[in-house]
C-alpha atoms as a PDB file:
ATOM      1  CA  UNK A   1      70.568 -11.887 -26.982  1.00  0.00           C
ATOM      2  CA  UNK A   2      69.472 -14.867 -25.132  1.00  0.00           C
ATOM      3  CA  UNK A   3      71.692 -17.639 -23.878  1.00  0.00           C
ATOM      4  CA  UNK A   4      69.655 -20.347 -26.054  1.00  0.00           C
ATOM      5  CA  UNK A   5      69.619 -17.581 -29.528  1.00  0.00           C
ATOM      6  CA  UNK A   6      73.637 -17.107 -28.619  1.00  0.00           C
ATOM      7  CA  UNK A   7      74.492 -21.195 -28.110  1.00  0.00           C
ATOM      8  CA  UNK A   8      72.535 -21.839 -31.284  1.00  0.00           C
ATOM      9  CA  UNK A   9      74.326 -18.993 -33.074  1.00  0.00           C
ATOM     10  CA  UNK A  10      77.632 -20.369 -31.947  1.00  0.00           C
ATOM     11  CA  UNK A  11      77.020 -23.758 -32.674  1.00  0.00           C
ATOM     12  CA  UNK A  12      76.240 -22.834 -36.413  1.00  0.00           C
ATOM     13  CA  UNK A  13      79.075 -20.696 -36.367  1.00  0.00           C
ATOM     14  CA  UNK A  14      81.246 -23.843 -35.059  1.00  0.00           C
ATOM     15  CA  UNK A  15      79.370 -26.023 -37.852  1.00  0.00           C
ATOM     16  CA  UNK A  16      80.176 -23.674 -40.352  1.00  0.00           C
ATOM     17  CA  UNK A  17      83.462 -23.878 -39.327  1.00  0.00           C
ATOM     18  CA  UNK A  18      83.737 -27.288 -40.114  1.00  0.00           C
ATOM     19  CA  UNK A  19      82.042 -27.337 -43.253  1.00  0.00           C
ATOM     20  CA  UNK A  20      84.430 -24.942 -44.839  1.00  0.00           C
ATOM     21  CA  UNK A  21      87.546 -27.557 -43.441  1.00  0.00           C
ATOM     22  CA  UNK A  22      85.699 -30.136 -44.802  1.00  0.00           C
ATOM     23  CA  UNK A  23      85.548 -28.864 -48.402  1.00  0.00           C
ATOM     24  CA  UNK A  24      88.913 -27.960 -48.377  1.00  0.00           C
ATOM     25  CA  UNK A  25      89.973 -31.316 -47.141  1.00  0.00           C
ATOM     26  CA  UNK A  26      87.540 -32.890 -50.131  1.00  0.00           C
ATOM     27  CA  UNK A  27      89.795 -30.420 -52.749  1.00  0.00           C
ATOM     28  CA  UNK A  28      92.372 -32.380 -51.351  1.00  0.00           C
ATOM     29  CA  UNK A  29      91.488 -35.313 -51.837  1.00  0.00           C
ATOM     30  CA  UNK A  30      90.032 -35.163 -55.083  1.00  0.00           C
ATOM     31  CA  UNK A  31      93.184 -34.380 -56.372  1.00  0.00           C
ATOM     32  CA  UNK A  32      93.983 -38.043 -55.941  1.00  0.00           C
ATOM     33  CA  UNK A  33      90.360 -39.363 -56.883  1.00  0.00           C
ATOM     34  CA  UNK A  34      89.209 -40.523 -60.444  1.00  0.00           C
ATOM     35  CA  UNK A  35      86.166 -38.876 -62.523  1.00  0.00           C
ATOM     36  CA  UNK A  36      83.204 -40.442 -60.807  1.00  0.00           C
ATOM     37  CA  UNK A  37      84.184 -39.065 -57.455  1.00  0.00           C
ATOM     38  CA  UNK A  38      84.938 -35.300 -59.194  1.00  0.00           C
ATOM     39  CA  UNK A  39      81.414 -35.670 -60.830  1.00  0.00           C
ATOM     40  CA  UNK A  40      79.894 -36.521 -57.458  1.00  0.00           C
ATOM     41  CA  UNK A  41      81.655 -33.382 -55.743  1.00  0.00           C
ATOM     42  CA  UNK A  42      80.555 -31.242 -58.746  1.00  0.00           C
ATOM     43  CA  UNK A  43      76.904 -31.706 -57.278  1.00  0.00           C
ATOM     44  CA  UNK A  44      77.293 -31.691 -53.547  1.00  0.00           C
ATOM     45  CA  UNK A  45      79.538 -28.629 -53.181  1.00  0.00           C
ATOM     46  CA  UNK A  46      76.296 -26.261 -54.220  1.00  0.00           C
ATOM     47  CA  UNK A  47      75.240 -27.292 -50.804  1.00  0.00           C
ATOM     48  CA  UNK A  48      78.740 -25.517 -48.938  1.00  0.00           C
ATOM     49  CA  UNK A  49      76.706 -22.486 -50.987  1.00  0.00           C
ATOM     50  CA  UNK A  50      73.063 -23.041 -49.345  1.00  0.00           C
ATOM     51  CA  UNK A  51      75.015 -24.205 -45.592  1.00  0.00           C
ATOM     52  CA  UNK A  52      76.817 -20.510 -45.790  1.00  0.00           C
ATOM     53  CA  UNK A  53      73.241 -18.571 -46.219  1.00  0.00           C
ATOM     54  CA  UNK A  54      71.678 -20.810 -43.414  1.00  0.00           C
ATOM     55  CA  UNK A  55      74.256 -20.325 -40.842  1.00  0.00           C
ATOM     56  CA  UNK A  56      72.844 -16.594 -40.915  1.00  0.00           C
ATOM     57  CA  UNK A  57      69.718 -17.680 -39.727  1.00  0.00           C
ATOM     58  CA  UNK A  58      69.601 -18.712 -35.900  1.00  0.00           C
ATOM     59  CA  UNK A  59      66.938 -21.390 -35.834  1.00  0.00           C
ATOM     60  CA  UNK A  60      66.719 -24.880 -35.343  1.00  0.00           C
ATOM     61  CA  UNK A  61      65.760 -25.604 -39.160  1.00  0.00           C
ATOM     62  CA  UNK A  62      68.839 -23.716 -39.960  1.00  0.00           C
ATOM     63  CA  UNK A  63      70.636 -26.138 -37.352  1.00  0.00           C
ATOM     64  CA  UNK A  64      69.218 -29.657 -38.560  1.00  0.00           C
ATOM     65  CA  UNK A  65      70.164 -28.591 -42.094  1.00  0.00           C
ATOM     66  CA  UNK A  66      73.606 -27.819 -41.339  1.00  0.00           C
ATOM     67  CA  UNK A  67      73.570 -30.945 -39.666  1.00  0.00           C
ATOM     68  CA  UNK A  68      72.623 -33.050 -42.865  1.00  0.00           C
ATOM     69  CA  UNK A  69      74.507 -31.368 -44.811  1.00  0.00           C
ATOM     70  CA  UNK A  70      77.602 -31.794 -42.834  1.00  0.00           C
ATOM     71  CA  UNK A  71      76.742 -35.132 -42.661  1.00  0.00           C
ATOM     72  CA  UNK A  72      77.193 -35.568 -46.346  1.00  0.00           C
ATOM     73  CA  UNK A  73      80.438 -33.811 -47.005  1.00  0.00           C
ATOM     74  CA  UNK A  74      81.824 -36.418 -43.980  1.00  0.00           C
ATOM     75  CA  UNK A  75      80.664 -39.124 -45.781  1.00  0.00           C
ATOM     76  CA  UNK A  76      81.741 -38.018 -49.037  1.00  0.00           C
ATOM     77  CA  UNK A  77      85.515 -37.270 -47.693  1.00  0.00           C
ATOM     78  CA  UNK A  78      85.607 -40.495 -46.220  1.00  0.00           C
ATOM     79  CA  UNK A  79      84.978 -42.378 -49.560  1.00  0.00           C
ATOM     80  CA  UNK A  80      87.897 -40.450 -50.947  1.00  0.00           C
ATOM     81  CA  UNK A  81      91.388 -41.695 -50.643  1.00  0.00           C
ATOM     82  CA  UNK A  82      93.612 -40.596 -48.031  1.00  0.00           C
ATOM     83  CA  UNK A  83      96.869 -37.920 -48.768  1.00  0.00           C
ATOM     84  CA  UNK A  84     100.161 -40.376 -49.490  1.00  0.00           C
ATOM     85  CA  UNK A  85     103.097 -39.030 -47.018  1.00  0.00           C
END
């Protein structure tokens, strides 16, 4: 395997990492959250689905759509209320 097919498969296996913290962070949190925020996570988690069967595929489209979706599930914890200590 390449160097550039083996970086690329490691960084989707790093991003895929962090997707799967991510939604179990956003469990979390939802716990505390009201309705509207449970109804937005009802349609975004699908995408942990599609991000799972793309990290299988070593290209840059696979990469750039991690990327995005990533993207959301940051944005999306960070509009959720934090854990009280």
């Amino acid at each position: 395997m390449s160097n550039i097919t083996s970086d690329l498969k490691n960084e989707l296996q790093n991003s895929l990492t962090s997707l799967q913290t991510l939604r179990d962070e956003i469990r979390v949190r939802l716990h505390l959250a009201g309705m509207e925020a449970k109804d937005a996570w009802s349609k975004l988690e699908p995408t942990i689905l599609d991000a799972e069967k793309l990290a299988g595929d070593v290209s840059e489209t696979s990469r750039n759509a991690l990327h995005d979706i990533l993207q959301k599930l940051k944005d999306f914890r960070s509009s959720l209320p934090e854990r009280s200590s």
